[in-house]
PDB file of N, CA and C in Angstrom:
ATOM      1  N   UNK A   1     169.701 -50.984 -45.214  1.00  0.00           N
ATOM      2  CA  UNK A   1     171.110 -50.936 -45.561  1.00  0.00           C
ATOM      3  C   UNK A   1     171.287 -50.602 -47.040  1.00  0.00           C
ATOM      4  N   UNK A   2     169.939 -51.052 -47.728  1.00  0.00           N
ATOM      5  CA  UNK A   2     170.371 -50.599 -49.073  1.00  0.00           C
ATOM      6  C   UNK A   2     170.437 -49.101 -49.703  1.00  0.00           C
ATOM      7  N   UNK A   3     169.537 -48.361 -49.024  1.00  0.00           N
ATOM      8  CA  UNK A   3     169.797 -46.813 -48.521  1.00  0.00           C
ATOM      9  C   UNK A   3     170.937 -46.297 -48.573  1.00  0.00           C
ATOM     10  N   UNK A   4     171.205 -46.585 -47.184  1.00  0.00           N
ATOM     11  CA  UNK A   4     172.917 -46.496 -47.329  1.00  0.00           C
ATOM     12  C   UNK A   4     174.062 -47.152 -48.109  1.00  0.00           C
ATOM     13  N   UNK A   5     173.942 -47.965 -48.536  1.00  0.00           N
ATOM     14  CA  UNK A   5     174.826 -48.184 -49.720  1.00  0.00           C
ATOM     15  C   UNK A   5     174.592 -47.764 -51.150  1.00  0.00           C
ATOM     16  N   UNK A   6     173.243 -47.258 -51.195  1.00  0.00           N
ATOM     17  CA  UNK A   6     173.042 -46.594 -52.335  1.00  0.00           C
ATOM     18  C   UNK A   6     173.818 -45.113 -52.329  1.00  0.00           C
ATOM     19  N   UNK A   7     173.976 -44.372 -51.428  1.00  0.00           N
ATOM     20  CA  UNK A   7     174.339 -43.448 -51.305  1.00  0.00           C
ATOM     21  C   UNK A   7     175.738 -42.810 -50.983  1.00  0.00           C
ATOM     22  N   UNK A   8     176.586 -44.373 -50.648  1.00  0.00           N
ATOM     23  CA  UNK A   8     178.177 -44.243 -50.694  1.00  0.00           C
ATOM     24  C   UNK A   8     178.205 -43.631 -49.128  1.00  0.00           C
ATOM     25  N   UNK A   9     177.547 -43.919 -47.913  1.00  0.00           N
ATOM     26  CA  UNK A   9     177.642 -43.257 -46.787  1.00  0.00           C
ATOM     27  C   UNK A   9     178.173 -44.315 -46.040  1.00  0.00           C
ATOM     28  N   UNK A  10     178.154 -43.816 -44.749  1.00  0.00           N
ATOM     29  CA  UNK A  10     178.357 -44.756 -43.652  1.00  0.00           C
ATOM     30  C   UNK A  10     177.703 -44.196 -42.430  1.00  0.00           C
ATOM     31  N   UNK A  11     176.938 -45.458 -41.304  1.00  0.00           N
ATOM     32  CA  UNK A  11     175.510 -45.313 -40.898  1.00  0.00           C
ATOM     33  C   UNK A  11     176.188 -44.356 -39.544  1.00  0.00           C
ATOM     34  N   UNK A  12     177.650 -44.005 -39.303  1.00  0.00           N
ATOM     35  CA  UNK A  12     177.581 -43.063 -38.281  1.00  0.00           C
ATOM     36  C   UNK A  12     177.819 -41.321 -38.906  1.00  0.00           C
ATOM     37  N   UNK A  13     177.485 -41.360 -40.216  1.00  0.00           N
ATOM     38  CA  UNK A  13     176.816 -40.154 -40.702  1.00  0.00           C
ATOM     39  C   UNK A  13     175.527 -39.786 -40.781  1.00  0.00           C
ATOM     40  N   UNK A  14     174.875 -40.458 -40.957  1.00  0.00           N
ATOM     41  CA  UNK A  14     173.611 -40.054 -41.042  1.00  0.00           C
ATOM     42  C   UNK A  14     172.968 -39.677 -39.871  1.00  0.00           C
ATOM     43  N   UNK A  15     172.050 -39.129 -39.414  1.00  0.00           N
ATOM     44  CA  UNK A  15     171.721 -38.210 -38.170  1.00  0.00           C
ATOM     45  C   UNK A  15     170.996 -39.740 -37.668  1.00  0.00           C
ATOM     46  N   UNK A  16     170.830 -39.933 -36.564  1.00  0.00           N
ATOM     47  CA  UNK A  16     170.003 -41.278 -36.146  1.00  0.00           C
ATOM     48  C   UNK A  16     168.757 -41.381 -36.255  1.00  0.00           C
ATOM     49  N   UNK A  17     167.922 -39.640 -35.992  1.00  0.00           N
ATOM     50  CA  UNK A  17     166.282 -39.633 -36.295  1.00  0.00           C
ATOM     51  C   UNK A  17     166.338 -40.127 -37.548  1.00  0.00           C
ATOM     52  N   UNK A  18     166.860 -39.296 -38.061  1.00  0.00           N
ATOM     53  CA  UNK A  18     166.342 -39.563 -39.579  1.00  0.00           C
ATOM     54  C   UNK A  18     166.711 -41.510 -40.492  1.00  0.00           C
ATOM     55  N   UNK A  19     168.138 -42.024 -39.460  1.00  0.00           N
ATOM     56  CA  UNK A  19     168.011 -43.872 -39.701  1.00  0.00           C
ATOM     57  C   UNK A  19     166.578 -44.221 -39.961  1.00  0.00           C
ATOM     58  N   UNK A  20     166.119 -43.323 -38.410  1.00  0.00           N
ATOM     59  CA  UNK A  20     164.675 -44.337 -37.944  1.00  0.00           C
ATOM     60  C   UNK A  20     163.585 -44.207 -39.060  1.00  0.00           C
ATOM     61  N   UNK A  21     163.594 -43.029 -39.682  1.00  0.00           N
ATOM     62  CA  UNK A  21     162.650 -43.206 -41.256  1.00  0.00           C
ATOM     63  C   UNK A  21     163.107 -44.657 -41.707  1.00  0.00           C
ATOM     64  N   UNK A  22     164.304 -44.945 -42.150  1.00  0.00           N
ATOM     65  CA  UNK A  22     164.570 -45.900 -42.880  1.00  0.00           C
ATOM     66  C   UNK A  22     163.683 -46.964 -42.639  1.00  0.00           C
ATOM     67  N   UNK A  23     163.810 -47.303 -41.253  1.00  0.00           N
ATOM     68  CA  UNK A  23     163.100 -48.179 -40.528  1.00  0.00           C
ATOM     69  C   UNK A  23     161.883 -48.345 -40.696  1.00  0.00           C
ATOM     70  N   UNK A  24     161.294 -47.004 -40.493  1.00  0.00           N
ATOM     71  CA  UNK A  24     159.958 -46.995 -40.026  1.00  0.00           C
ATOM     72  C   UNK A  24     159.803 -47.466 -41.649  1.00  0.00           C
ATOM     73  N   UNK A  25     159.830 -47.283 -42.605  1.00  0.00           N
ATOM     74  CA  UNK A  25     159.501 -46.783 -43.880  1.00  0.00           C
ATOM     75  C   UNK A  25     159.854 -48.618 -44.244  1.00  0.00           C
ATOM     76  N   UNK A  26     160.807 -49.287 -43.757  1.00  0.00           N
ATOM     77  CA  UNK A  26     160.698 -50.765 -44.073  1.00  0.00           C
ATOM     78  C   UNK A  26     159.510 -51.178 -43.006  1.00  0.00           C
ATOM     79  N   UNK A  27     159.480 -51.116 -42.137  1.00  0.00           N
ATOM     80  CA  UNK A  27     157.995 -51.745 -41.469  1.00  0.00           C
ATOM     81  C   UNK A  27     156.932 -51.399 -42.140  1.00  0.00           C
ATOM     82  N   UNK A  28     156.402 -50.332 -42.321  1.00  0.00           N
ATOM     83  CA  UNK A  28     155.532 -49.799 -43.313  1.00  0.00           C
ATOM     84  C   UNK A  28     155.259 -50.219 -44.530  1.00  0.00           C
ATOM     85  N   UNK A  29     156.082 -50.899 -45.143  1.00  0.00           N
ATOM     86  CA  UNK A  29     155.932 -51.400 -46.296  1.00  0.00           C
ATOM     87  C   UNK A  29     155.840 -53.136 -45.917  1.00  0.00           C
ATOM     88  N   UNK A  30     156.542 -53.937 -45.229  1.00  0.00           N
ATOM     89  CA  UNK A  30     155.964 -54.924 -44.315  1.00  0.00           C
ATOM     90  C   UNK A  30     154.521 -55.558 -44.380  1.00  0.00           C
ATOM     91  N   UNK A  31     154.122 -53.948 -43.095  1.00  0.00           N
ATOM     92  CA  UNK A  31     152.456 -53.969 -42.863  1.00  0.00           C
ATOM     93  C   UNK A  31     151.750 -54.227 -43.967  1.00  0.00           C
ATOM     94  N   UNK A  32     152.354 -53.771 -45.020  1.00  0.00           N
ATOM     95  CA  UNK A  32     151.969 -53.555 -46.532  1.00  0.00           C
ATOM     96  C   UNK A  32     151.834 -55.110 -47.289  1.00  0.00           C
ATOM     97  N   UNK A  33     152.648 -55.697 -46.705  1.00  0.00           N
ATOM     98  CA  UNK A  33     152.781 -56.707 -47.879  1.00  0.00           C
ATOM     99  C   UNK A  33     152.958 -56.373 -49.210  1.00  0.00           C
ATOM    100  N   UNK A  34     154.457 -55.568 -48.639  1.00  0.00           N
ATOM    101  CA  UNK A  34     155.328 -54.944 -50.132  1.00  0.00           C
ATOM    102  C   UNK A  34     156.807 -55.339 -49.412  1.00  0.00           C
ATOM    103  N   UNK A  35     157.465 -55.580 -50.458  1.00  0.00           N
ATOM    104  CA  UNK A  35     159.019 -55.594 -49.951  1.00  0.00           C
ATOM    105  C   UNK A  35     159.800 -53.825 -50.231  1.00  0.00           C
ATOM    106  N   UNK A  36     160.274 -54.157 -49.621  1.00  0.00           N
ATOM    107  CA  UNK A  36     160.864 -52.570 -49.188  1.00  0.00           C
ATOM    108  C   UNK A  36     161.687 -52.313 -50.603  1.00  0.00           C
ATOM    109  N   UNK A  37     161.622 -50.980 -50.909  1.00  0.00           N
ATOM    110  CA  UNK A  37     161.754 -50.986 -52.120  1.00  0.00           C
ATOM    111  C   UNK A  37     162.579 -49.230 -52.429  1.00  0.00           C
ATOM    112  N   UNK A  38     163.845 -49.393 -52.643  1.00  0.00           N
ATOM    113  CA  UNK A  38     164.756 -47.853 -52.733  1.00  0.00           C
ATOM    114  C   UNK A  38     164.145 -46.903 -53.843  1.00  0.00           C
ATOM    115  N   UNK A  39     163.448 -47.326 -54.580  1.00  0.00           N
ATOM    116  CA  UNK A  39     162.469 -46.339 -55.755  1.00  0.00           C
ATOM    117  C   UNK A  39     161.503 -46.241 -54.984  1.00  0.00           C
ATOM    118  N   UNK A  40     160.857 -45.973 -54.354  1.00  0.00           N
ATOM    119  CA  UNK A  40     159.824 -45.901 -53.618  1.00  0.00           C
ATOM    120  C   UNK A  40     159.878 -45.191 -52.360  1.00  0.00           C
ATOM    121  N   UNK A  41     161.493 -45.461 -52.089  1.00  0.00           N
ATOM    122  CA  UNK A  41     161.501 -44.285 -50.781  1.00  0.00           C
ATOM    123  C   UNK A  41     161.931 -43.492 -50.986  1.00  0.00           C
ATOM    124  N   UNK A  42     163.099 -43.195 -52.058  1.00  0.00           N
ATOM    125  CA  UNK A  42     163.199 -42.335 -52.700  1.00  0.00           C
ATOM    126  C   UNK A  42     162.636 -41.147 -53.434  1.00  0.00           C
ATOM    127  N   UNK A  43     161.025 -41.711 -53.383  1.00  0.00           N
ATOM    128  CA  UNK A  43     159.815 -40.641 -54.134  1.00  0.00           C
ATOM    129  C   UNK A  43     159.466 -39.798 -52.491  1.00  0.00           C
ATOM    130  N   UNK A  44     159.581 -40.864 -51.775  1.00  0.00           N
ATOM    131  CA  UNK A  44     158.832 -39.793 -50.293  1.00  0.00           C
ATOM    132  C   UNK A  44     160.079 -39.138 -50.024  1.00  0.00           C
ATOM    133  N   UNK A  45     161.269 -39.487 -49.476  1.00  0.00           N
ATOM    134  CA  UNK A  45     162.419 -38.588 -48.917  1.00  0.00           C
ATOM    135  C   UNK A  45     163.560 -37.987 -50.231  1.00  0.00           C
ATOM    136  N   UNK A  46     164.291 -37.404 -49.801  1.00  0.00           N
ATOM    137  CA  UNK A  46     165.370 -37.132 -50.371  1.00  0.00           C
ATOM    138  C   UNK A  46     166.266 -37.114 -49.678  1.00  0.00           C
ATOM    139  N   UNK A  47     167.801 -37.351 -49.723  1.00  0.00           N
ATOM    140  CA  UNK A  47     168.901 -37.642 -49.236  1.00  0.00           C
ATOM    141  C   UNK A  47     169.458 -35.745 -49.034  1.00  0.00           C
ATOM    142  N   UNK A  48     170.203 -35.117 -47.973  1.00  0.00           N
ATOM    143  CA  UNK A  48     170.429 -34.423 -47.978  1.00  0.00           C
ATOM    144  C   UNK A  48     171.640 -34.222 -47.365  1.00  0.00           C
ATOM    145  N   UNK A  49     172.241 -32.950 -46.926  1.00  0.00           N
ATOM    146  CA  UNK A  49     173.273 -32.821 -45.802  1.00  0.00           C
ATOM    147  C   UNK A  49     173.247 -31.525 -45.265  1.00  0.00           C
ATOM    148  N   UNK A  50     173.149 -31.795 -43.811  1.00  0.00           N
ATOM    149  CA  UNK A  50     172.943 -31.136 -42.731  1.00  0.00           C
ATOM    150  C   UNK A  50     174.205 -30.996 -41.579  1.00  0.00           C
ATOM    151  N   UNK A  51     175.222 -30.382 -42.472  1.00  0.00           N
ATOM    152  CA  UNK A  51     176.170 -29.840 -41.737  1.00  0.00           C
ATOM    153  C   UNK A  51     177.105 -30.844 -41.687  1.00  0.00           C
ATOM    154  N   UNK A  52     177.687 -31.578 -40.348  1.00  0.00           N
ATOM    155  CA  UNK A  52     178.099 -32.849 -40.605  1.00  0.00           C
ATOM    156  C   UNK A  52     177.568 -33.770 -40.737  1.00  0.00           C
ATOM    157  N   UNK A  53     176.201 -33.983 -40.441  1.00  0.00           N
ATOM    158  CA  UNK A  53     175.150 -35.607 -40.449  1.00  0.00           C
ATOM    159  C   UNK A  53     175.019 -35.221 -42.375  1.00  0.00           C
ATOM    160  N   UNK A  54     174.360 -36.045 -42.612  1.00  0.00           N
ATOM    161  CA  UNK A  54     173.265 -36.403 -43.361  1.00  0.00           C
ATOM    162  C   UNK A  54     171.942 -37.037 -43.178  1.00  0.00           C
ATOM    163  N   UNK A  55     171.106 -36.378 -43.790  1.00  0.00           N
ATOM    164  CA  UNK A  55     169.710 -36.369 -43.552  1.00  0.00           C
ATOM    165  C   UNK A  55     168.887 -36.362 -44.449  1.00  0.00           C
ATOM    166  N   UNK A  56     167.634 -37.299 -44.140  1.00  0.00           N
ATOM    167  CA  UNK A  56     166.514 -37.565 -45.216  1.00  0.00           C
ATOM    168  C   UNK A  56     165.289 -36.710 -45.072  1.00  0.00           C
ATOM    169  N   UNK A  57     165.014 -36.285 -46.012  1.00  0.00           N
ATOM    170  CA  UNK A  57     163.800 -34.874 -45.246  1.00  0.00           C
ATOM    171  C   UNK A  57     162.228 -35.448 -46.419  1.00  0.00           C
ATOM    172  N   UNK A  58     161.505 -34.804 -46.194  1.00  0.00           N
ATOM    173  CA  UNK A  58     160.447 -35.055 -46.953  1.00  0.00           C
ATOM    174  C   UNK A  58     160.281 -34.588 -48.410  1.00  0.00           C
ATOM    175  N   UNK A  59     160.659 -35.291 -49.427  1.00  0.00           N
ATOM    176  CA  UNK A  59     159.710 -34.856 -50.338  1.00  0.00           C
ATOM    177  C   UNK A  59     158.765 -33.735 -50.543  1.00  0.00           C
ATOM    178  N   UNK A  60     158.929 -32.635 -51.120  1.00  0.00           N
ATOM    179  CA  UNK A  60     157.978 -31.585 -51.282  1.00  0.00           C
ATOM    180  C   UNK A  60     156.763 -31.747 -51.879  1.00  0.00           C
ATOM    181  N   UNK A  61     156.849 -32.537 -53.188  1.00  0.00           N
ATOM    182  CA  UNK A  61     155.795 -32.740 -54.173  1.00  0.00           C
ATOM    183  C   UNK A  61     154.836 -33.982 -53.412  1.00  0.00           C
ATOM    184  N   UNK A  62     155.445 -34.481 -52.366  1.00  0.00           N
ATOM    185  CA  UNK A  62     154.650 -35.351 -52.179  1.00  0.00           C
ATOM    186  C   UNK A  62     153.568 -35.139 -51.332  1.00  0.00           C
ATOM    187  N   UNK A  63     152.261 -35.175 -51.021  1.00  0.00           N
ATOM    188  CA  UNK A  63     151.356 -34.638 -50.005  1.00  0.00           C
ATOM    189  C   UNK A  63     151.287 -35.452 -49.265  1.00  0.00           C
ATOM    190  N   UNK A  64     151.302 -35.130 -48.024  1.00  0.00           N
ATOM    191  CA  UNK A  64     151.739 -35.455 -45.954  1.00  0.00           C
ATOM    192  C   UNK A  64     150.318 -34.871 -45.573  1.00  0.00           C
ATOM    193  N   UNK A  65     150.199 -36.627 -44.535  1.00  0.00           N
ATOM    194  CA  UNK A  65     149.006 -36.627 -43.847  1.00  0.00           C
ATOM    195  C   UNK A  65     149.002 -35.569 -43.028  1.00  0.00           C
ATOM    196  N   UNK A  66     147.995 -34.823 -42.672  1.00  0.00           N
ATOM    197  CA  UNK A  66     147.615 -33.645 -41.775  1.00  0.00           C
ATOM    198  C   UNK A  66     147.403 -33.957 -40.114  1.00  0.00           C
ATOM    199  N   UNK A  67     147.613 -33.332 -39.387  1.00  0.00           N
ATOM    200  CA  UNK A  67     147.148 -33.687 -37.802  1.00  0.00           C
ATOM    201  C   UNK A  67     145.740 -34.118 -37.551  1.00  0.00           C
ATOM    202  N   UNK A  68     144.889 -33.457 -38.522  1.00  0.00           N
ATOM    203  CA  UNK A  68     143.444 -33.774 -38.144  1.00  0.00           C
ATOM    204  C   UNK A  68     143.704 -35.239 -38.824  1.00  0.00           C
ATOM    205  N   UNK A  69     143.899 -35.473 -40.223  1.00  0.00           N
ATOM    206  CA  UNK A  69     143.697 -36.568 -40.340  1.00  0.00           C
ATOM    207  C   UNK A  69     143.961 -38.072 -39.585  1.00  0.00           C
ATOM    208  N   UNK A  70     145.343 -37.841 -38.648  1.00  0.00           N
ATOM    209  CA  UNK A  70     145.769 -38.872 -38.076  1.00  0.00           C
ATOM    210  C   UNK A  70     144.621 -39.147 -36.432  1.00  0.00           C
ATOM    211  N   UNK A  71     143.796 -38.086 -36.292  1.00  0.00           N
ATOM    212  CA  UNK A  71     143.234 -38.622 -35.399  1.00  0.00           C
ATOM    213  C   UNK A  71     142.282 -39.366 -35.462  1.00  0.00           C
ATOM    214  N   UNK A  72     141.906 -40.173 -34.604  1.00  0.00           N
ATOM    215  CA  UNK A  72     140.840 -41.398 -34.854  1.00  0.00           C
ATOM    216  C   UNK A  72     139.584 -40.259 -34.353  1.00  0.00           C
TER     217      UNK A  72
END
C-alpha cells in the first residue's frame, strides 16, 4: 500500500499483474528477513502508464535472472 500511496494512485488503476509484483516483491523480501522497503523496489521497477492502467515494468539497469539460470 505504500507503493501506492507513494504515487498518488488508486489500486483500481494500476493493471492487477503488475499489483502482484508488489506482492510478490513484499514476500520476497519476507523470505529475506528484510522489511519491505519503497527504495528498494523502486531500484528494480519503475512506475509507468500504460494507456489507462498504470504499470510497473522492470528496471533496465538492473540485471534479470536468465531462463537457464532459474532451472534447477
Amino acid at each position: 500500500m505504500r507503493v501506492i500511496r507513494f504515487f498518488r494512485v488508486r489500486i483500481s488503476q494500476i493493471n492487477p499483474f503488475d499489483f502482484s509484483q508488489t506482492k510478490h516483491f513484499e514476500i520476497s523480501c519476507i523470505t529475506w528477513n528484510r522489511k519491505p522497503d519503497l527504495s528498494v523496489f523502486l531500484y528494480f521497477y519503475k512506475f509507468t502508464s500504460a494507456g489507462d492502467w498504470f504499470t510497473f515494468s522492470h528496471q533496465k539497469s538492473v540485471p534479470r535472472i536468465t531462463p537457464e539460470e532459474r532451472s534447477s
